[in-house]
PDB file of N, CA and C in Angstrom:
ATOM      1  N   UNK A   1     -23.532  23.724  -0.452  1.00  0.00           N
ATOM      2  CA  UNK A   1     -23.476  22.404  -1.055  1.00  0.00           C
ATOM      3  C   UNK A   1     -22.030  21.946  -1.239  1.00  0.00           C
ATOM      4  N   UNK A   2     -20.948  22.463  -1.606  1.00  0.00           N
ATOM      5  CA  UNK A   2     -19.445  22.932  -1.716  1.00  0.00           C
ATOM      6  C   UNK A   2     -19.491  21.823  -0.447  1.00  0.00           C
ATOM      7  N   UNK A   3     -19.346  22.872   0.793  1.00  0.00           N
ATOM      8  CA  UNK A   3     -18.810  22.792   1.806  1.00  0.00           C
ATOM      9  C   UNK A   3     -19.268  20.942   2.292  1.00  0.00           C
ATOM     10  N   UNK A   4     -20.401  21.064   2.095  1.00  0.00           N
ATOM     11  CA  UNK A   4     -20.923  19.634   2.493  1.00  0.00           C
ATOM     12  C   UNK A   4     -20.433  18.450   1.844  1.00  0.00           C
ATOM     13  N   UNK A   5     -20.061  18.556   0.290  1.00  0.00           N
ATOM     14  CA  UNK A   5     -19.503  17.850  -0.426  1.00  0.00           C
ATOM     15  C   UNK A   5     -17.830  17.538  -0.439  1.00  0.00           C
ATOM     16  N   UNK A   6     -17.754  18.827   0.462  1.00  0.00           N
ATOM     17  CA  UNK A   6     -15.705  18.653   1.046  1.00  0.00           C
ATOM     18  C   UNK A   6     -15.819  17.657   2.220  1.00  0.00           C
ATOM     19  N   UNK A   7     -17.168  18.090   3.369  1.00  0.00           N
ATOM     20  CA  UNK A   7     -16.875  16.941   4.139  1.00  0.00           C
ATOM     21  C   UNK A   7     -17.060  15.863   4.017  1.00  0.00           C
ATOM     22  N   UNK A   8     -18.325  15.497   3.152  1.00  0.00           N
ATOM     23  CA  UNK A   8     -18.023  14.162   2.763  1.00  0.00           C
ATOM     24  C   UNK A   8     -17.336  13.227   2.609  1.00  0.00           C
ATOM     25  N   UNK A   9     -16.473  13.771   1.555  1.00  0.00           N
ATOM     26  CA  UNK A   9     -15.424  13.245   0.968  1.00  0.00           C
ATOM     27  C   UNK A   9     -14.241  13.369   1.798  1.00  0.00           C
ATOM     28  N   UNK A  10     -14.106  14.216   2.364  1.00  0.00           N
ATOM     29  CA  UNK A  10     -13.113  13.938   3.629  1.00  0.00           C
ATOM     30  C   UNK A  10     -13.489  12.927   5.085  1.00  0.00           C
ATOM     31  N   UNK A  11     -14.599  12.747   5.031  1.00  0.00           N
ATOM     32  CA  UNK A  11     -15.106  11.338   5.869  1.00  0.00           C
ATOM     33  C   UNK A  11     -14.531   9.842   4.818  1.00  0.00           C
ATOM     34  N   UNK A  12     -14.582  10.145   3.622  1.00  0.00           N
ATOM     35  CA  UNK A  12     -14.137   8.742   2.741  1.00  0.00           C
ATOM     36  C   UNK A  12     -12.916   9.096   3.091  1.00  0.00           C
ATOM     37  N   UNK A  13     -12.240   9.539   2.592  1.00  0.00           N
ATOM     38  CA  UNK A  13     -10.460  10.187   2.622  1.00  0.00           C
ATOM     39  C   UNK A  13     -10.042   9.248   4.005  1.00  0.00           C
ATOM     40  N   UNK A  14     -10.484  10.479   5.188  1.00  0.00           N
ATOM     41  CA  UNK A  14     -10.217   9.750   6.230  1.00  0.00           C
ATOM     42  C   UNK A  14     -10.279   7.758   6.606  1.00  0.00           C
ATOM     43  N   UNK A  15     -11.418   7.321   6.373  1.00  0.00           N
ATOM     44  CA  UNK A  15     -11.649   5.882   5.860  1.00  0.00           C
ATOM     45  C   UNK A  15     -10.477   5.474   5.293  1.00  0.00           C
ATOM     46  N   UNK A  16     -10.133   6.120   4.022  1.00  0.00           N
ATOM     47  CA  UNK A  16      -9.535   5.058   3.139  1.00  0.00           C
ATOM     48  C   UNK A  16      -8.371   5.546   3.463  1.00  0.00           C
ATOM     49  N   UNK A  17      -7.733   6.311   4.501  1.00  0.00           N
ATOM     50  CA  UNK A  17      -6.050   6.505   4.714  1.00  0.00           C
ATOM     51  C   UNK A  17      -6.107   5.310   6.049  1.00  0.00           C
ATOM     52  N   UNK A  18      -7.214   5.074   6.407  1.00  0.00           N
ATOM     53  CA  UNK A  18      -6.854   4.659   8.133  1.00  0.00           C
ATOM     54  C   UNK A  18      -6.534   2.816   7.407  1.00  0.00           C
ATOM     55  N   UNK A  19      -7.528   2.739   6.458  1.00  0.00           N
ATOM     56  CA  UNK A  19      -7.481   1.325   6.152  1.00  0.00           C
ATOM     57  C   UNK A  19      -6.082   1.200   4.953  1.00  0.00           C
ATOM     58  N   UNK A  20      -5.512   2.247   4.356  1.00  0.00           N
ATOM     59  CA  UNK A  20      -4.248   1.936   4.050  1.00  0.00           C
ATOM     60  C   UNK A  20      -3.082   1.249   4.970  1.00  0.00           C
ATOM     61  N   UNK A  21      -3.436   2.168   5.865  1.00  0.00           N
ATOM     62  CA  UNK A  21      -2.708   1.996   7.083  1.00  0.00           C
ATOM     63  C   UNK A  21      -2.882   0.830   7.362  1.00  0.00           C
ATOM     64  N   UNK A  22      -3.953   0.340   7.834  1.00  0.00           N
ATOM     65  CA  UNK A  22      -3.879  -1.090   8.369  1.00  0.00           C
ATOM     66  C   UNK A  22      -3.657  -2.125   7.884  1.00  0.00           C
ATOM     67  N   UNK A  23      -3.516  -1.889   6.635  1.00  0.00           N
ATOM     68  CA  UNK A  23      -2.996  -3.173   5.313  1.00  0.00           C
ATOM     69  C   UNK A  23      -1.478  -3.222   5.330  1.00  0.00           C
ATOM     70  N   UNK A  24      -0.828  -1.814   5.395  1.00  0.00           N
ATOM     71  CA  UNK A  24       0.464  -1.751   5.623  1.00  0.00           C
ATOM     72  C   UNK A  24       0.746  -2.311   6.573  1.00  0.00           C
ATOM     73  N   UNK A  25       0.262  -2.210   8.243  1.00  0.00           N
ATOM     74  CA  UNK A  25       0.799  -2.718   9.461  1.00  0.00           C
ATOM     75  C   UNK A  25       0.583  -4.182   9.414  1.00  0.00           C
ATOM     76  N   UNK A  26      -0.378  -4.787   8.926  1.00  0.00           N
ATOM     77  CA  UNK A  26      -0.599  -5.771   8.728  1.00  0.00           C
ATOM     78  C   UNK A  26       0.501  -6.574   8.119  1.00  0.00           C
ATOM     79  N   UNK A  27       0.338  -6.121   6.628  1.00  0.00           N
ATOM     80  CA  UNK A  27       1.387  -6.662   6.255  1.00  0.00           C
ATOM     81  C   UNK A  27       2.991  -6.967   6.587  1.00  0.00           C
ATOM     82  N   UNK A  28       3.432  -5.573   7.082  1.00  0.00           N
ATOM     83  CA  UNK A  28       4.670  -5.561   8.237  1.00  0.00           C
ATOM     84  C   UNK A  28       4.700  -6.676   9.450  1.00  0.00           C
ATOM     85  N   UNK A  29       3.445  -6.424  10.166  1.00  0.00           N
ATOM     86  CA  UNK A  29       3.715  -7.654  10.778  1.00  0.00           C
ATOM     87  C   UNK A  29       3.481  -8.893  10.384  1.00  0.00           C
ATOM     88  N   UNK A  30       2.833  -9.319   9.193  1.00  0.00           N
ATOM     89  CA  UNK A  30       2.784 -10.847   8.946  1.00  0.00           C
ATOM     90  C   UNK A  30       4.365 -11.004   8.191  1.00  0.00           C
ATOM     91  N   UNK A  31       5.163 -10.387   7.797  1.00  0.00           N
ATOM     92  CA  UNK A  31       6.189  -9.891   7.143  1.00  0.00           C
ATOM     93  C   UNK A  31       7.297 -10.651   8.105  1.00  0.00           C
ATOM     94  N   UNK A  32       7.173  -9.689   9.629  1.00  0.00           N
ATOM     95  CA  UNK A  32       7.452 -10.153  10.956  1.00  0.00           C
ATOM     96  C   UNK A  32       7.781 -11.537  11.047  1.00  0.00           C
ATOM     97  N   UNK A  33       6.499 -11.829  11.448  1.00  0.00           N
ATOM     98  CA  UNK A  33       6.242 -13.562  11.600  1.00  0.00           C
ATOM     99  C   UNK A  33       6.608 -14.274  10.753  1.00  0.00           C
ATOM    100  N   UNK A  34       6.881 -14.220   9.285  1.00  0.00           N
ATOM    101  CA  UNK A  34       7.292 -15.143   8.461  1.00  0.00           C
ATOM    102  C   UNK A  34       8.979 -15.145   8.702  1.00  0.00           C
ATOM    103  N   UNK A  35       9.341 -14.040   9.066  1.00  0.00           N
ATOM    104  CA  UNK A  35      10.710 -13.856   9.459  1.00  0.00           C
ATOM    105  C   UNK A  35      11.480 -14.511  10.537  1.00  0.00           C
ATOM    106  N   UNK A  36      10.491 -14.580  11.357  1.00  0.00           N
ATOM    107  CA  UNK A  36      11.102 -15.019  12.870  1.00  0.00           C
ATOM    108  C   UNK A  36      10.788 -16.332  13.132  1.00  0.00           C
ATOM    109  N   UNK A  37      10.108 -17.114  12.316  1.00  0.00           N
ATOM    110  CA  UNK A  37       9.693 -18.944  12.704  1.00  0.00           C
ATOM    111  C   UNK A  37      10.802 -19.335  12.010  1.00  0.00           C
ATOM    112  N   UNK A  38      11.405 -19.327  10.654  1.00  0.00           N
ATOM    113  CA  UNK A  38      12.517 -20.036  10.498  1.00  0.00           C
ATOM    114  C   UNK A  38      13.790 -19.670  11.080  1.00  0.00           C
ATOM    115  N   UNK A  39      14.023 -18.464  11.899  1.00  0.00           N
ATOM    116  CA  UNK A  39      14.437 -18.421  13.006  1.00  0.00           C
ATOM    117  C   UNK A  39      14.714 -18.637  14.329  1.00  0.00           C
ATOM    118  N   UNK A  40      14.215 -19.231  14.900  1.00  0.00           N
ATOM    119  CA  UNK A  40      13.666 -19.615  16.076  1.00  0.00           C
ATOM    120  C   UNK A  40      13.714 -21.178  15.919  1.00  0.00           C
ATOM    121  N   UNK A  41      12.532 -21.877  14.518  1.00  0.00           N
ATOM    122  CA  UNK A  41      13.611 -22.805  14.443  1.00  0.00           C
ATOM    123  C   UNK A  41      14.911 -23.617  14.409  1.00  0.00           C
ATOM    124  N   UNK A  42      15.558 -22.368  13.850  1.00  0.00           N
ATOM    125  CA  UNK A  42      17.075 -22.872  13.923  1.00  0.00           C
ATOM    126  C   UNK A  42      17.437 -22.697  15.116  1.00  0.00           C
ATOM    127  N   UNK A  43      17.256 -21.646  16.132  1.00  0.00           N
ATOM    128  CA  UNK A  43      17.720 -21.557  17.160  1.00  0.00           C
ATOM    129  C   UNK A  43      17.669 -22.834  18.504  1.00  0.00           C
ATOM    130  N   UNK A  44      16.401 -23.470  17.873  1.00  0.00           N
ATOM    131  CA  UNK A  44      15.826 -24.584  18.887  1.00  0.00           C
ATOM    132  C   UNK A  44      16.503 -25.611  18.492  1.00  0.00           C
ATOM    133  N   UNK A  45      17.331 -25.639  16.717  1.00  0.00           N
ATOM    134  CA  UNK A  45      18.110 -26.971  16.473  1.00  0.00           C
ATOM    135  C   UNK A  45      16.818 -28.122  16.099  1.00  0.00           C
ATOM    136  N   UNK A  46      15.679 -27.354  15.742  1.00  0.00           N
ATOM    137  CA  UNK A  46      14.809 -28.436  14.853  1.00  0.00           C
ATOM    138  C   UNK A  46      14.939 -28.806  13.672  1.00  0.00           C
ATOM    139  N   UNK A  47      14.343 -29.875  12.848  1.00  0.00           N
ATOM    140  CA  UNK A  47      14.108 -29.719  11.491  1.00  0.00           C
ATOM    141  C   UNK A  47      13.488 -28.821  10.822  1.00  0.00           C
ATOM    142  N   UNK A  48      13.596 -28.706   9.862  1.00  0.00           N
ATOM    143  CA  UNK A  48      13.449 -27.690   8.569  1.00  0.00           C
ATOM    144  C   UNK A  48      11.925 -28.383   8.434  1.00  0.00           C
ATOM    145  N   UNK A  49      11.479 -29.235   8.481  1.00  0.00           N
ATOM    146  CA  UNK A  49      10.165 -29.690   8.367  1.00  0.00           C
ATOM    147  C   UNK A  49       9.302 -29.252   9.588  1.00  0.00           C
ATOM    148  N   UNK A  50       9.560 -29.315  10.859  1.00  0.00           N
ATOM    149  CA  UNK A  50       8.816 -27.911  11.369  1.00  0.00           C
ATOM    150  C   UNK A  50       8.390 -26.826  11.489  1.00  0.00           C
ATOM    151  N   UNK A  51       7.145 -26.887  11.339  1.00  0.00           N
ATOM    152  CA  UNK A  51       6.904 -25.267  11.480  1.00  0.00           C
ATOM    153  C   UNK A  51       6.555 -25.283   9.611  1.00  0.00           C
ATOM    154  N   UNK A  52       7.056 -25.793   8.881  1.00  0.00           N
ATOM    155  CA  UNK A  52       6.951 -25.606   7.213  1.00  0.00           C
ATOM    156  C   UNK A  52       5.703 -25.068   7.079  1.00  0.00           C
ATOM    157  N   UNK A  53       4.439 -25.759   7.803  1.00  0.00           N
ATOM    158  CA  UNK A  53       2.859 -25.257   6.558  1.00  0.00           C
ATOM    159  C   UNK A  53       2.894 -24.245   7.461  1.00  0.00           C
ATOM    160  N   UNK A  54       3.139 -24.018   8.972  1.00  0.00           N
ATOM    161  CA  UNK A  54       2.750 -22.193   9.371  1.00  0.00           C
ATOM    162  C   UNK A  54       3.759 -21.226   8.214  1.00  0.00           C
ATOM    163  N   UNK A  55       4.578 -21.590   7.705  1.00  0.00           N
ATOM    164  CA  UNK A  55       5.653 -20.388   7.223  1.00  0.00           C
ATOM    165  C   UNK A  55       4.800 -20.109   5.857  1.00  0.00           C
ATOM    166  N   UNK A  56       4.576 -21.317   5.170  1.00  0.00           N
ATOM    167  CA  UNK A  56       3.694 -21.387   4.226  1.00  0.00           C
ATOM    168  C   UNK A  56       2.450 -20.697   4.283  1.00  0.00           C
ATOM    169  N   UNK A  57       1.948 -20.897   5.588  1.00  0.00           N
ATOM    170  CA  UNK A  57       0.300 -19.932   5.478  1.00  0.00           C
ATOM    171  C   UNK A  57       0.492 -18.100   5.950  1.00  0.00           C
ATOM    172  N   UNK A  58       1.925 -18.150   6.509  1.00  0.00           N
ATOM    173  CA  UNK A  58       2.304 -16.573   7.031  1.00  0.00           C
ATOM    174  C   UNK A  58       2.268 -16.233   5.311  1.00  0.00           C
ATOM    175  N   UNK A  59       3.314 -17.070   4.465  1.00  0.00           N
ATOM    176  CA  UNK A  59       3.606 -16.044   3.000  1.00  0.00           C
ATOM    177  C   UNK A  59       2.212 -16.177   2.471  1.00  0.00           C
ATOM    178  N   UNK A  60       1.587 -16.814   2.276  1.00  0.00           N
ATOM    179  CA  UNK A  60      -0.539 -17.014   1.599  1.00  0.00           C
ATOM    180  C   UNK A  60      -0.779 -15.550   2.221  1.00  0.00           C
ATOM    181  N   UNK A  61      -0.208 -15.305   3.541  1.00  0.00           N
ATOM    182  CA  UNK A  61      -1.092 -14.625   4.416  1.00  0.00           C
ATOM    183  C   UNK A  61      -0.312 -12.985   3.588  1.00  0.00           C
ATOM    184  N   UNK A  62       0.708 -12.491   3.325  1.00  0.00           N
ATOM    185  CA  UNK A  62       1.895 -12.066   2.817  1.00  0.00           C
ATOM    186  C   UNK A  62       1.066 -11.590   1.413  1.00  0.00           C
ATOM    187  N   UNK A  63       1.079 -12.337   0.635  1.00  0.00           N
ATOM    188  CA  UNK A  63       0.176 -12.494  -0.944  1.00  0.00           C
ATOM    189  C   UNK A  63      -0.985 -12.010  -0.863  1.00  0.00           C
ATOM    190  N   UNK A  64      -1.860 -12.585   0.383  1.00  0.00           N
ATOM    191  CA  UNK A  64      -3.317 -11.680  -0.070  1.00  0.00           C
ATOM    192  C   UNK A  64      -3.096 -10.432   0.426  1.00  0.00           C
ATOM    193  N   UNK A  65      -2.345 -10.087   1.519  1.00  0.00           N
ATOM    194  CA  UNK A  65      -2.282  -8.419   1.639  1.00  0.00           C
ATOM    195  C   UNK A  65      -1.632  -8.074   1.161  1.00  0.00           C
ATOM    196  N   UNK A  66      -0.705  -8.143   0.133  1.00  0.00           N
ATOM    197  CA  UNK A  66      -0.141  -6.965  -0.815  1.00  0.00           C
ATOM    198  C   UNK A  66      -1.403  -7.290  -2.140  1.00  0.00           C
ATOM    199  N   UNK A  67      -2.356  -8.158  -2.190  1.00  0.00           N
ATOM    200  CA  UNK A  67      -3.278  -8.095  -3.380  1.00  0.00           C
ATOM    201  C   UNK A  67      -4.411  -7.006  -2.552  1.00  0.00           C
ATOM    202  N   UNK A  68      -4.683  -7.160  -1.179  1.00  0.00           N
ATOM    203  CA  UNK A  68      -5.213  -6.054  -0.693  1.00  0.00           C
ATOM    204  C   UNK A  68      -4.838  -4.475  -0.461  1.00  0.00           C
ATOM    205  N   UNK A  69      -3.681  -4.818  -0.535  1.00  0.00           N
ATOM    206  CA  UNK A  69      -2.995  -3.083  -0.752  1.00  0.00           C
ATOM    207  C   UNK A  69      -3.079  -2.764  -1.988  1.00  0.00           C
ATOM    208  N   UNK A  70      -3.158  -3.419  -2.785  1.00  0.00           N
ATOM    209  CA  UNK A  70      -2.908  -3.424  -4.739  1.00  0.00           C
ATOM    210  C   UNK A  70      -4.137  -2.970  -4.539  1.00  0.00           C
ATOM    211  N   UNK A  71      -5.466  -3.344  -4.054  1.00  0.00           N
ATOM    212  CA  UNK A  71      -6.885  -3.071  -4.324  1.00  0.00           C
ATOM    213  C   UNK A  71      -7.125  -1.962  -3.791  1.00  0.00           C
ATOM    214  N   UNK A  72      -6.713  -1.761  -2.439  1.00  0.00           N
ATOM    215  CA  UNK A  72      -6.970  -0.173  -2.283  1.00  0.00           C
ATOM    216  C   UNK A  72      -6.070   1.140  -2.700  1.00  0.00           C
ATOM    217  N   UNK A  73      -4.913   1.017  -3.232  1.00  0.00           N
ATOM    218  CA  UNK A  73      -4.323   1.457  -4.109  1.00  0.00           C
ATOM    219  C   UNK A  73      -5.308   2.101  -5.262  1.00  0.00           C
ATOM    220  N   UNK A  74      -5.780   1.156  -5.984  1.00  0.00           N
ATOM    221  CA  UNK A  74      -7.121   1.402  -6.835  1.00  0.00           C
ATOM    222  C   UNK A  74      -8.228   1.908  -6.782  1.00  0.00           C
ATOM    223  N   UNK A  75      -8.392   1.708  -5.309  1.00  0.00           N
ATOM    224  CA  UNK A  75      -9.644   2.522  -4.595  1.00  0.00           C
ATOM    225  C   UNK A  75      -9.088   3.960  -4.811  1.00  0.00           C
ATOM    226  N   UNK A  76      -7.943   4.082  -4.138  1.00  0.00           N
ATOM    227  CA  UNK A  76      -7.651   5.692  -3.857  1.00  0.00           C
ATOM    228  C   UNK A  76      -6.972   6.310  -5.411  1.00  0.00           C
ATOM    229  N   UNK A  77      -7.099   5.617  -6.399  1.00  0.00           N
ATOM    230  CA  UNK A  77      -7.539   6.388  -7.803  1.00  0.00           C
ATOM    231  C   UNK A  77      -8.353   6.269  -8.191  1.00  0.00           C
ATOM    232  N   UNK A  78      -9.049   5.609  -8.327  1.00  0.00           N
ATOM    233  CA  UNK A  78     -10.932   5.489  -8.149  1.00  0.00           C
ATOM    234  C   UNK A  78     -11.270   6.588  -7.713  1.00  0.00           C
ATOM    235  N   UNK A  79     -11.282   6.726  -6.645  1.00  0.00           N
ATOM    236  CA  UNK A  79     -11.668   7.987  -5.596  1.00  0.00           C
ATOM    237  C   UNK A  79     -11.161   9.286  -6.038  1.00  0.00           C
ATOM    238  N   UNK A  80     -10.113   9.751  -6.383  1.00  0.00           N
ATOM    239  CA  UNK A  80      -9.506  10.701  -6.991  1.00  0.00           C
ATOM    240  C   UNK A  80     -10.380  11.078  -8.714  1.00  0.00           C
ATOM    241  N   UNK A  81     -10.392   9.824  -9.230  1.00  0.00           N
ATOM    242  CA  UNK A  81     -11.071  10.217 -10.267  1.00  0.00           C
ATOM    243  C   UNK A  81     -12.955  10.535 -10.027  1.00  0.00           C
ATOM    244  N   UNK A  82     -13.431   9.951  -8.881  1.00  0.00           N
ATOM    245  CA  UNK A  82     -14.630  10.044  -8.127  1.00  0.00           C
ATOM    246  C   UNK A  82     -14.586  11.737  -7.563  1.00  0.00           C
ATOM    247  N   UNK A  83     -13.395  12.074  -7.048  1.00  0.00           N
ATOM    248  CA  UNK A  83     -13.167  13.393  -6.532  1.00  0.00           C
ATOM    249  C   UNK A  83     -14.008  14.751  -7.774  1.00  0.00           C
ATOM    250  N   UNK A  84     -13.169  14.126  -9.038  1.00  0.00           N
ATOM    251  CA  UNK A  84     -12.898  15.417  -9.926  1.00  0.00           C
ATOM    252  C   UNK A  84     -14.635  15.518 -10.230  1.00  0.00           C
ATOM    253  N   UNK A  85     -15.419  14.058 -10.325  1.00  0.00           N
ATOM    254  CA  UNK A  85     -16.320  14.072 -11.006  1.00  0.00           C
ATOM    255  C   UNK A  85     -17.394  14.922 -10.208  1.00  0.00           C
ATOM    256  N   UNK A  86     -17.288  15.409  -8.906  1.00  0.00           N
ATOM    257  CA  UNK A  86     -18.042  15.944  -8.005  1.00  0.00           C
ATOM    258  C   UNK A  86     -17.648  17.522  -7.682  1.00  0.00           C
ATOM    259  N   UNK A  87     -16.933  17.713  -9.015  1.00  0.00           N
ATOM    260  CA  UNK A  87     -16.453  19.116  -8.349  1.00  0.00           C
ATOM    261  C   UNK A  87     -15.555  19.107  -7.204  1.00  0.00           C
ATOM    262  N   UNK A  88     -14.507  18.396  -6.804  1.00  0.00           N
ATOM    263  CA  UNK A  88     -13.522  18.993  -5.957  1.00  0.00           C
ATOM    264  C   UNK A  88     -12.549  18.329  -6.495  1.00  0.00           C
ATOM    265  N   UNK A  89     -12.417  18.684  -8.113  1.00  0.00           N
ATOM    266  CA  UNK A  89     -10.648  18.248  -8.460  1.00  0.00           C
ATOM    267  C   UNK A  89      -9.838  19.174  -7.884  1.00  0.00           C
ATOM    268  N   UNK A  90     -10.002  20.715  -7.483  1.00  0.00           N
ATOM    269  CA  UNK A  90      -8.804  21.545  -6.944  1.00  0.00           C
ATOM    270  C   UNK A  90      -8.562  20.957  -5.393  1.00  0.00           C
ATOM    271  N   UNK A  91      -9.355  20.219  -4.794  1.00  0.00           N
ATOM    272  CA  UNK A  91      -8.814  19.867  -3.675  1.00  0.00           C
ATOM    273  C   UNK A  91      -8.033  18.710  -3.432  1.00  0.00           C
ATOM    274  N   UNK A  92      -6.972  19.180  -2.366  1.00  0.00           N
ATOM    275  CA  UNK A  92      -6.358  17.964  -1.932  1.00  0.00           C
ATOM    276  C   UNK A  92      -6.954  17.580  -0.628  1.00  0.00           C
ATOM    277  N   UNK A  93      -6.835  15.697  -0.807  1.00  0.00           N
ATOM    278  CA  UNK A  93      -7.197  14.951   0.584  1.00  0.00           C
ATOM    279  C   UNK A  93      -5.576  14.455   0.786  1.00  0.00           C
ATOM    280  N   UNK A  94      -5.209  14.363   2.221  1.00  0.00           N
ATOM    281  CA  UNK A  94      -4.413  13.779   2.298  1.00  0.00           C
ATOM    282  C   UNK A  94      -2.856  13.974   1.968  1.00  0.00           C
ATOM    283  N   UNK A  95      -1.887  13.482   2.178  1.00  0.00           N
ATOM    284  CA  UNK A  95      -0.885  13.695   1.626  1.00  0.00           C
ATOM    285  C   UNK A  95      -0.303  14.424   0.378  1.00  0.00           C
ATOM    286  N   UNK A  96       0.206  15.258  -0.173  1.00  0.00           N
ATOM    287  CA  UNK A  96       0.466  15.664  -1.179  1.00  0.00           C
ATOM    288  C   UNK A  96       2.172  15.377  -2.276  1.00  0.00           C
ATOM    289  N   UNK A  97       2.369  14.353  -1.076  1.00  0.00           N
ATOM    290  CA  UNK A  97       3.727  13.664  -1.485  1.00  0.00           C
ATOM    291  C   UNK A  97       3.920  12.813  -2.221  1.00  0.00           C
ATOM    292  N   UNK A  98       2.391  12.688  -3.309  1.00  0.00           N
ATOM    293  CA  UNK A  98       2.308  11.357  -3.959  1.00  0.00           C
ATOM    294  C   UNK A  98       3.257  11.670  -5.190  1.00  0.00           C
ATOM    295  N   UNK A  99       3.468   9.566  -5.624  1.00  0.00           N
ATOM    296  CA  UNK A  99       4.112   9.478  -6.764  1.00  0.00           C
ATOM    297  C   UNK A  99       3.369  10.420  -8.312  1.00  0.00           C
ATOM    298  N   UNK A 100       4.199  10.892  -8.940  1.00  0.00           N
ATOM    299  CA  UNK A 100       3.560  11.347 -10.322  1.00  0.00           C
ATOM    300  C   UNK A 100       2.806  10.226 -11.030  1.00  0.00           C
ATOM    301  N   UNK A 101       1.137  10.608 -11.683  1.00  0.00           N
ATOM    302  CA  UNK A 101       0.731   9.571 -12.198  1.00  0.00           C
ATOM    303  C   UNK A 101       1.590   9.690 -13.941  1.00  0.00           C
ATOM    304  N   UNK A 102       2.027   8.641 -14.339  1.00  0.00           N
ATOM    305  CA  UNK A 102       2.028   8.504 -15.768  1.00  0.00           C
ATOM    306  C   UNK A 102       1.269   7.644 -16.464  1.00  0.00           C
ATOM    307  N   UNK A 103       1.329   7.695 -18.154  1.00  0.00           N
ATOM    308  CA  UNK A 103       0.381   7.139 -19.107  1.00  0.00           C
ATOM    309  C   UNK A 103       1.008   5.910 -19.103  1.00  0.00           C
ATOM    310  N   UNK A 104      -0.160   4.980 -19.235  1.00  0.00           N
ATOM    311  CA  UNK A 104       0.562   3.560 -19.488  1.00  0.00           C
ATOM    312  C   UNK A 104       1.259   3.160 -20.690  1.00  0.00           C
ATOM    313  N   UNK A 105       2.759   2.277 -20.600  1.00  0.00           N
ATOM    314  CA  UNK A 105       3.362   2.585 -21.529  1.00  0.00           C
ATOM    315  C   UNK A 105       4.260   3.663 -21.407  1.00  0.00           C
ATOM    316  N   UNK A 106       4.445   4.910 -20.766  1.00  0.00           N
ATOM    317  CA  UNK A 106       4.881   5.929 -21.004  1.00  0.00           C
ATOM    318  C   UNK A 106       6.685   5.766 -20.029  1.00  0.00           C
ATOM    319  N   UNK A 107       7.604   6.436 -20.791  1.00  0.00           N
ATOM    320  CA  UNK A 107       8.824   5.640 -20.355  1.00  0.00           C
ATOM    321  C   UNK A 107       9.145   6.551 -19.191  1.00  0.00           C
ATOM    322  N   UNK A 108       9.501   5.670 -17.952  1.00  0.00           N
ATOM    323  CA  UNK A 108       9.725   5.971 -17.061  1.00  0.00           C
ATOM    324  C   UNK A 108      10.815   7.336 -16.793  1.00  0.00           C
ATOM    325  N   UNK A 109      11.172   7.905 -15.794  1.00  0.00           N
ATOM    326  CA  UNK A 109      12.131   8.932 -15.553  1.00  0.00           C
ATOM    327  C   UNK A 109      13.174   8.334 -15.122  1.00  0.00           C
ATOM    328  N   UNK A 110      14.574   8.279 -15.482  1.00  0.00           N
ATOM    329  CA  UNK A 110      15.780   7.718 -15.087  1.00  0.00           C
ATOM    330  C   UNK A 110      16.344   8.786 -14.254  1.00  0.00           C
ATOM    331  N   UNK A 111      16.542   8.078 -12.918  1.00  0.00           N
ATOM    332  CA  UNK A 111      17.602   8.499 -12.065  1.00  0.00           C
ATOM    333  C   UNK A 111      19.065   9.462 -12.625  1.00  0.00           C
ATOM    334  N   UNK A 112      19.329  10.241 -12.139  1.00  0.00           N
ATOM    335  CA  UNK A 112      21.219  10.135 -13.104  1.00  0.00           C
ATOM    336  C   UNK A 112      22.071  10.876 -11.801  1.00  0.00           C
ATOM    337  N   UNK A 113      22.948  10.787 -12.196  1.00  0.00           N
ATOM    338  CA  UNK A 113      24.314  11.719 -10.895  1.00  0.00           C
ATOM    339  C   UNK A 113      23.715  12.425 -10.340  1.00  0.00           C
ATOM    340  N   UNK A 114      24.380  13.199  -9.899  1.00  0.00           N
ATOM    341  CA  UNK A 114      24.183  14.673  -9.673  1.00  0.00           C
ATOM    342  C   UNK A 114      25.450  15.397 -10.160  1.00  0.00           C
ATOM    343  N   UNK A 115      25.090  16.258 -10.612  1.00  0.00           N
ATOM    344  CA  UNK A 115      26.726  16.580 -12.185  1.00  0.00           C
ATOM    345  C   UNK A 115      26.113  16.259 -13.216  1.00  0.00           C
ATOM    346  N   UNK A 116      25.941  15.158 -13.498  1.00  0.00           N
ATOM    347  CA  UNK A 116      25.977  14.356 -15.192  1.00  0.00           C
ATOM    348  C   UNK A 116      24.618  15.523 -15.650  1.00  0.00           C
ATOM    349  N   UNK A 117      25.104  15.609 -17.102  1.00  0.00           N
ATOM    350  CA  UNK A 117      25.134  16.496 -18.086  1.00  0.00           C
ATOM    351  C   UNK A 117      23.406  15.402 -18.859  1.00  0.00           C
ATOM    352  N   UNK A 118      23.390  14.555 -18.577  1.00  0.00           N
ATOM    353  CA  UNK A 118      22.806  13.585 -19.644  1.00  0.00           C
ATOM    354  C   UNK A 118      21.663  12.712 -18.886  1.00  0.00           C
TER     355      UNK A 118
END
């Protein structure tokens, strides 16, 4: 039952890294495109009023996928807390390079030298 319940959840895992992924590339390239039209404009020596509502619908486009990365972000602590509830909190899916979770509210870790005492 173990074993069946690892693959499972490593069929979601898998899912929800591929569609991280594609929110990221996504976003990179609409990132892209918002970059390179007021570019290109200038290069052609048009007005600044060309091209305006595409640049406008690239950043709309910009906004809902980082609100879609924000959401699956949530998924994949969702899921983690979905993990423990099924018996496989000792396992890891995925990367193990993640950020430390902290308590909300809880004061961040400051950077310092390398040397400094403080």
């Amino acid at each position: 039952m173990l074993q069946a319940r690892r693959a499972l959840a490593q069929k979601v895992a898998d899912h929800l890294f591929e569609a991280e992924t594609a929110v990221d590339v996504a976003l990179s390239r609409t990132a892209g495109l918002a970059q390179v039209m007021p570019d290109v404009r200038a290069d052609a020596g048009l007005s600044a009023l060309i091209g305006q509502g595409a640049v406008e619908r690239a950043c709309e486009a910009m906004a809902a996928l980082a609100t879609a990365r924000r959401a699956l972000c949530e998924t994949h602590n969702e899921l983690t807390v979905a993990r423990t509830q099924i018996g496989l909190g000792a396992i890891a899916f995925g990367a193990t390079d993640k950020p430390p979770v902290t308590s909300p509210g809880a004061e961040p870790k400051r950077l310092r030298a390398v040397g400094d005492d403080g």
